[in-house]
C-alpha atoms as a PDB file:
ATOM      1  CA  UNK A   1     104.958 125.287 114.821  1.00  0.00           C
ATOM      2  CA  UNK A   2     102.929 122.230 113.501  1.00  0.00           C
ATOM      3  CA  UNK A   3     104.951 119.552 112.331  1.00  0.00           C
ATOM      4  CA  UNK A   4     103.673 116.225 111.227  1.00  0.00           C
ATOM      5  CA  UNK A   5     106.180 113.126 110.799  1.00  0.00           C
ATOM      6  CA  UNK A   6     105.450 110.055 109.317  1.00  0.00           C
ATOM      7  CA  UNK A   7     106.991 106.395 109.818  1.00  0.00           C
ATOM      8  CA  UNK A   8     106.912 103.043 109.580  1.00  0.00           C
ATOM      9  CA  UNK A   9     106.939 102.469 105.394  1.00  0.00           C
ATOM     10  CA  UNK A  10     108.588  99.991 103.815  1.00  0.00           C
ATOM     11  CA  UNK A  11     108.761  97.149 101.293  1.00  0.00           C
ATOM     12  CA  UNK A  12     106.043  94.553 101.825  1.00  0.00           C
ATOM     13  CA  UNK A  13     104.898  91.820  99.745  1.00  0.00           C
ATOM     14  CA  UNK A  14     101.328  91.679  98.311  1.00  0.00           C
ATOM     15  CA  UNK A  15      99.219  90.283 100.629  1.00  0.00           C
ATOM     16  CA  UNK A  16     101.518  91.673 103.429  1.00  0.00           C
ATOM     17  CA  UNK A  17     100.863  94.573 106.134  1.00  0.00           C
ATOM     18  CA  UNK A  18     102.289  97.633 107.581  1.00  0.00           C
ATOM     19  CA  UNK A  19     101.898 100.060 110.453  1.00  0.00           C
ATOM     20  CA  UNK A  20     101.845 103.639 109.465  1.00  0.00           C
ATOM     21  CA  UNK A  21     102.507 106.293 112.331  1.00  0.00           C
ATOM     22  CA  UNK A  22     102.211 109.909 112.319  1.00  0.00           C
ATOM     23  CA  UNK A  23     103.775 112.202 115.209  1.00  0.00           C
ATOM     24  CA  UNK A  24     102.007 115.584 115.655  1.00  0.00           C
ATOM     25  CA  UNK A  25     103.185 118.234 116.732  1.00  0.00           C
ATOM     26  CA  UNK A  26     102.632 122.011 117.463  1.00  0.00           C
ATOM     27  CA  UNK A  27      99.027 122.208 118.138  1.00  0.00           C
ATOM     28  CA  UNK A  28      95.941 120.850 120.166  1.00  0.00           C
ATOM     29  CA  UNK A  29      96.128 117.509 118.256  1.00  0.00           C
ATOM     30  CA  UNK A  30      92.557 116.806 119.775  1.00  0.00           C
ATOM     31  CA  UNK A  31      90.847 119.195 118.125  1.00  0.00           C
ATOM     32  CA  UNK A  32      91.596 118.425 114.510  1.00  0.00           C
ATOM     33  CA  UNK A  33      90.571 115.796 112.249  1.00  0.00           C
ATOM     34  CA  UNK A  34      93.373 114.175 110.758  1.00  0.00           C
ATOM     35  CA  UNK A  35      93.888 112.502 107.047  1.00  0.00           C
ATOM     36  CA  UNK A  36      96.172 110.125 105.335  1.00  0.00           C
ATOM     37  CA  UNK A  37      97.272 110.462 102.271  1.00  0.00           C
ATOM     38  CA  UNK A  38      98.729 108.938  99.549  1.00  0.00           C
ATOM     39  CA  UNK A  39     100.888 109.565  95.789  1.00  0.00           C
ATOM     40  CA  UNK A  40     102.110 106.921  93.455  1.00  0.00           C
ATOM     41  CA  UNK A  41     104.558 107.546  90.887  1.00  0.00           C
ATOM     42  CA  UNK A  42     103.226 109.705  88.128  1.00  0.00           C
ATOM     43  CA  UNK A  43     100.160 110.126  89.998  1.00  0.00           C
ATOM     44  CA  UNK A  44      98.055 113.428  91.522  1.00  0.00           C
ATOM     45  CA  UNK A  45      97.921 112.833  95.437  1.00  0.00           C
ATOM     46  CA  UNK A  46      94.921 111.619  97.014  1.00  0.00           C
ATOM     47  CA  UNK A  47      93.197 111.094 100.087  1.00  0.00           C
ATOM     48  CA  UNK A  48      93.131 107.574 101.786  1.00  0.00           C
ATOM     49  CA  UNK A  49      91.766 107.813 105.373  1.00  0.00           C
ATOM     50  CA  UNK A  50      89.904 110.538 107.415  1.00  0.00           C
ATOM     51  CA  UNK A  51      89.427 110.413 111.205  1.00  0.00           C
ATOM     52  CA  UNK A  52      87.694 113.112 112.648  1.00  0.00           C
ATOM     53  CA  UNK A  53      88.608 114.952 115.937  1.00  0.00           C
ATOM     54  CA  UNK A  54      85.600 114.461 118.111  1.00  0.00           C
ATOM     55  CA  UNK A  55      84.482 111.035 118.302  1.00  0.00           C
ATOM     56  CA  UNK A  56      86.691 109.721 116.028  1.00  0.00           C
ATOM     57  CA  UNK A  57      84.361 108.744 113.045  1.00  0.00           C
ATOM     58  CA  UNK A  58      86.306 107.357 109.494  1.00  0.00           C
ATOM     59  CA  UNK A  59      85.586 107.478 106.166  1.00  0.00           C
ATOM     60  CA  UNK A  60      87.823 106.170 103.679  1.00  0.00           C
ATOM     61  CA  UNK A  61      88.737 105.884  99.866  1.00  0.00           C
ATOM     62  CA  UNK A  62      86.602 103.174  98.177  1.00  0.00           C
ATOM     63  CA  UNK A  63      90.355 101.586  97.070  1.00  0.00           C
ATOM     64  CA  UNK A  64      91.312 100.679 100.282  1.00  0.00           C
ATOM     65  CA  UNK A  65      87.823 100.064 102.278  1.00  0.00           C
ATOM     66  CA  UNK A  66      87.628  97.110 104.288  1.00  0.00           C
ATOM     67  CA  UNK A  67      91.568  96.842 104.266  1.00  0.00           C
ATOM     68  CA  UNK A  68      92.898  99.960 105.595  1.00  0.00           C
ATOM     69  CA  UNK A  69      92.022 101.414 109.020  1.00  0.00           C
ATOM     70  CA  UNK A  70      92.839 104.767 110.470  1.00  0.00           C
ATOM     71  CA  UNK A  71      93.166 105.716 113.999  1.00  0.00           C
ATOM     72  CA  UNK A  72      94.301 108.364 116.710  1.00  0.00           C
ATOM     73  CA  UNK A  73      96.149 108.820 120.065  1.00  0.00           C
ATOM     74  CA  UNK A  74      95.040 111.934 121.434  1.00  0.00           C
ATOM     75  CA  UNK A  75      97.258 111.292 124.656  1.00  0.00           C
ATOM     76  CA  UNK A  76     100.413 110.587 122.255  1.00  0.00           C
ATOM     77  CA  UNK A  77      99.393 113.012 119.650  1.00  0.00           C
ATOM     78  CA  UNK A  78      99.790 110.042 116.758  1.00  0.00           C
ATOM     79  CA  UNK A  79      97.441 108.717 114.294  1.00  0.00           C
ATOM     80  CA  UNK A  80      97.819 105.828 112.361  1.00  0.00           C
ATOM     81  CA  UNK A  81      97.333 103.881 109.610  1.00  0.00           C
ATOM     82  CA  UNK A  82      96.756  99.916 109.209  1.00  0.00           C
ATOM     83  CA  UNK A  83      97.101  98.712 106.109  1.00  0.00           C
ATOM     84  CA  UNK A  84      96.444  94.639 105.550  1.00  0.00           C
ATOM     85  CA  UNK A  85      96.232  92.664 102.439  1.00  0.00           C
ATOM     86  CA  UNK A  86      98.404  95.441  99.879  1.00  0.00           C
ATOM     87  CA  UNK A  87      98.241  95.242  96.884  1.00  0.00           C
ATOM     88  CA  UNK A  88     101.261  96.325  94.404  1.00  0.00           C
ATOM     89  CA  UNK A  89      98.866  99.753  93.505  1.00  0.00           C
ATOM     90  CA  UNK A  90      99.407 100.528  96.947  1.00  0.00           C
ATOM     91  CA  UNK A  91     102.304 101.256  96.325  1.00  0.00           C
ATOM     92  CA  UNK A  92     103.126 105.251  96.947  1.00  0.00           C
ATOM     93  CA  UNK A  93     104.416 107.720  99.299  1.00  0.00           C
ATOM     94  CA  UNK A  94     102.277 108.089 102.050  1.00  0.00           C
ATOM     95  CA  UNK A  95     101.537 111.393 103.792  1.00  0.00           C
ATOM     96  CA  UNK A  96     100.279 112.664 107.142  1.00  0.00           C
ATOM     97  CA  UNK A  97      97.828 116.247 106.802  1.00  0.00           C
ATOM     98  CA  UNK A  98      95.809 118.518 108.993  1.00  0.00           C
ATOM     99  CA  UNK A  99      94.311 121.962 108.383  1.00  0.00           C
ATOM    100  CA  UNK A 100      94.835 123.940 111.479  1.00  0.00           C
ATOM    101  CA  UNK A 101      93.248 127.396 111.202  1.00  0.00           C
ATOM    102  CA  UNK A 102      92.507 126.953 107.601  1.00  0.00           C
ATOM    103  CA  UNK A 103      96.233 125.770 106.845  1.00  0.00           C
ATOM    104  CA  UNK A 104      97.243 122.896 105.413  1.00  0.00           C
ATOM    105  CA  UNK A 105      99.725 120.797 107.161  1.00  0.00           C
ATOM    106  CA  UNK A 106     102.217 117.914 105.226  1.00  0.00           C
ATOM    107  CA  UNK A 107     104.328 115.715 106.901  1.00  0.00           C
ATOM    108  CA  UNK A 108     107.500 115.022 104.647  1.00  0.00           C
ATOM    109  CA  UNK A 109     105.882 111.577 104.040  1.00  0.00           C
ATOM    110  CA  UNK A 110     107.022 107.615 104.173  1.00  0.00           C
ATOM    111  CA  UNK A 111     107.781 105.303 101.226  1.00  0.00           C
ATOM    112  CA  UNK A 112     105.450 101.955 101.060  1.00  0.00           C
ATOM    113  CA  UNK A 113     106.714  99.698  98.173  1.00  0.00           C
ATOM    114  CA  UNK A 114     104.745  96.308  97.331  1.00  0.00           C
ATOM    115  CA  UNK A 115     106.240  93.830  95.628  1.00  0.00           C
ATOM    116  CA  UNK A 116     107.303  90.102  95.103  1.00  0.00           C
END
């Protein structure tokens, strides 16, 4: 079965980074675009980063252009997330998603926290 698992959150100070990973699972990771993610407290879920399966083009949310950057392993089945310069509205759980024959696919997700 697909399964997605995310790592590498933490607490970070603004201005600080962190590496998100993803571990897929369960399907030909190569053929599927994959997307990052994100909810704050209080706040609807929204997307982040997209990297698409064939050729790996990105697109990303106009919050975190320019500081994020999402990419992919298709030999280790990962994708991942680099996030530089956070900012405390940053802050959120952070979750891994495909759609694999018109299915949508969560990881369980990975806490970032910025703050001084």
């Amino acid at each position: 079965q697909v399964q997605l698992v995310e790592s590498g959150g933490g607490l970070v100070q603004p201005g600080g980074s962190l590496r998100l990973s993803c571990a897929a699972s369960g399907f030909t990771f190569s053929n599927y675009g994959m997307y990052w993610y994100r909810q704050a407290p209080g706040k609807e879920r929204e997307s982040v980063a997209v990297i698409t399966s064939v050729g790996g083009s990105t697109s990303y949310a106009d919050s975190v252009k320019g500081r994020f950057t999402i990419s992919r392993d298709n030999v280790k089945k990962m994708v991942y997330l680099q996030m530089n310069n956070l900012k405390p509205e940053d802050t959120a759980v952070y979750f891994c998603n495909t759609a694999v024959w018109g299915r949508m696919y969560w990881g369980k997700g990975t806490l970032v926290t910025v703050s001084s």
